[in-house]
N, C-alpha and C. Protein backbone atom coordinates (compact mmCIF):
# COMPACT_ATOMS: atom_id res chain seq x y z
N UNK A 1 90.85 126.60 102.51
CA UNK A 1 91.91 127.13 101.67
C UNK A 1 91.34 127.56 100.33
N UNK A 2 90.71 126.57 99.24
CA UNK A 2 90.15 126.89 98.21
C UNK A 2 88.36 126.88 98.10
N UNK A 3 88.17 128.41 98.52
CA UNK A 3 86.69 128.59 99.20
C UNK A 3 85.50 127.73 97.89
N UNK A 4 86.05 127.77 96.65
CA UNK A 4 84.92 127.37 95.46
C UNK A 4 84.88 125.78 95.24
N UNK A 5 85.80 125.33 96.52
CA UNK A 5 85.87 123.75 95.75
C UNK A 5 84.71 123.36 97.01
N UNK A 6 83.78 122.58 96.45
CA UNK A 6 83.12 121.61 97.47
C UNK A 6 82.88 121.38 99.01
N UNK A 7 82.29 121.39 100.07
CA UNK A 7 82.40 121.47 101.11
C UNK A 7 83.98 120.11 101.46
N UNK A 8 83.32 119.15 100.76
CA UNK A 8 84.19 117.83 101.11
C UNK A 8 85.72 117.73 100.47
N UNK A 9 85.92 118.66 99.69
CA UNK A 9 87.36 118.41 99.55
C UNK A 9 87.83 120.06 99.59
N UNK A 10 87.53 120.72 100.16
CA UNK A 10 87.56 121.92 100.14
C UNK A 10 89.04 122.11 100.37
N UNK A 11 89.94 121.63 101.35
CA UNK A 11 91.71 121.65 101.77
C UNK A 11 92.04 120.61 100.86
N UNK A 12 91.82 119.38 100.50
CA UNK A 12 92.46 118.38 99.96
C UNK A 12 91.72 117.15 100.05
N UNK A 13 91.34 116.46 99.25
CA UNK A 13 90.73 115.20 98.91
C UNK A 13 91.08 114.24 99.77
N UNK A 14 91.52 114.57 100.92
CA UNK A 14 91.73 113.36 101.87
C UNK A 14 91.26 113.79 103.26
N UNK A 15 90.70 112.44 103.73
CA UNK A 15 90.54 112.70 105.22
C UNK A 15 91.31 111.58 106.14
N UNK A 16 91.29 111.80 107.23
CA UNK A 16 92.42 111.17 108.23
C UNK A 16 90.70 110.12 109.12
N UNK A 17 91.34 108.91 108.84
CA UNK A 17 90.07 107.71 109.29
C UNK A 17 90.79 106.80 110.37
N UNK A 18 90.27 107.41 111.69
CA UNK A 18 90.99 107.29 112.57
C UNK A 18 90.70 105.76 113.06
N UNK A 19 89.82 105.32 112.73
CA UNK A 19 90.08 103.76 112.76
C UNK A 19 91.15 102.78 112.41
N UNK A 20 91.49 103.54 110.99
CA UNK A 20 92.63 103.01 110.24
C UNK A 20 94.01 103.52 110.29
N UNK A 21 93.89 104.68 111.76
CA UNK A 21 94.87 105.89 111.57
C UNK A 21 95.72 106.00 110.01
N UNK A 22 95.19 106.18 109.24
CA UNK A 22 95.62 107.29 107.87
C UNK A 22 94.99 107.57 107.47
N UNK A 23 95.42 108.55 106.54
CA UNK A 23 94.40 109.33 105.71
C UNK A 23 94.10 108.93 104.45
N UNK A 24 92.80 108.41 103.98
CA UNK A 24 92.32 108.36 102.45
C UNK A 24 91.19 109.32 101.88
N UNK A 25 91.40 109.17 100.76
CA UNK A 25 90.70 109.71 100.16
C UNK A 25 88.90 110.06 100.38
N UNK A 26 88.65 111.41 100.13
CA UNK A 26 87.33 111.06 100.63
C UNK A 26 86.45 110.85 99.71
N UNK A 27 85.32 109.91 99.85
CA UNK A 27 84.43 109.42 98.73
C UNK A 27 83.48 110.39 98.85
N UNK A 28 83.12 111.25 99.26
CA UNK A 28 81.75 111.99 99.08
C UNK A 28 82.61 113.30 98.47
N UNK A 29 83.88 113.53 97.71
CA UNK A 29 84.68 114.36 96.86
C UNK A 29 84.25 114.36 95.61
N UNK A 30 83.22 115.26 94.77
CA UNK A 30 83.05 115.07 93.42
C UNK A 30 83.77 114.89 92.78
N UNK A 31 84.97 115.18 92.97
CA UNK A 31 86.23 115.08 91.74
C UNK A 31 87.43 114.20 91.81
N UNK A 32 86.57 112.90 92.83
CA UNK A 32 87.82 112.23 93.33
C UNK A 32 88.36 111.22 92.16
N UNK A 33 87.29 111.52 90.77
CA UNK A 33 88.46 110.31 89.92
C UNK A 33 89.65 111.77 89.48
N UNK A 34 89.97 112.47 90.00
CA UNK A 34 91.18 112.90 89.41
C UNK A 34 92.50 112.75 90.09
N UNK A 35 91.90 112.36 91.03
CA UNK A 35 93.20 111.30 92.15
C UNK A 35 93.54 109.91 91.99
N UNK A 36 94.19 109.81 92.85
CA UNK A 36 94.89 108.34 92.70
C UNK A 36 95.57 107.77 93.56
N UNK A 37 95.07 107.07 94.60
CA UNK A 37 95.87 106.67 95.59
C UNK A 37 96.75 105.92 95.59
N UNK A 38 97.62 106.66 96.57
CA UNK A 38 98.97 105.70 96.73
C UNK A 38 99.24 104.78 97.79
N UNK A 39 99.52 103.84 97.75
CA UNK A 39 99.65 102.51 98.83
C UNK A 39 101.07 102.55 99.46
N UNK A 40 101.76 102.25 100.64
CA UNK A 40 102.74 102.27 101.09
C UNK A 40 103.29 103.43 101.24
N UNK A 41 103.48 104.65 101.51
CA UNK A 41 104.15 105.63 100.99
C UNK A 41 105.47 105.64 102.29
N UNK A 42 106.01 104.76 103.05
CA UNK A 42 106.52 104.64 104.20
C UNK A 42 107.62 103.85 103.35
């Protein structure tokens, strides 16, 4: 979607960790302190 951002957050700073089925944040995202995860969202 946003071709200049990073390979790793290139759609959105999250990936889907199918171990845990949900999606968090991804750590190899240079710019991931500008996020902030949210817990519970259910």
């Amino acid at each position: 979607i946003y071709e200049i951002r990073p390979q790793g957050c290139r759609f959105y700073p999250l990936i889907y960790d199918s171990d845990k089925k949900l999606c968090v944040l991804d750590q190899e995202c240079p710019r991931l302190n500008y996020f902030t995860q949210i817990n519970n969202l259910t």
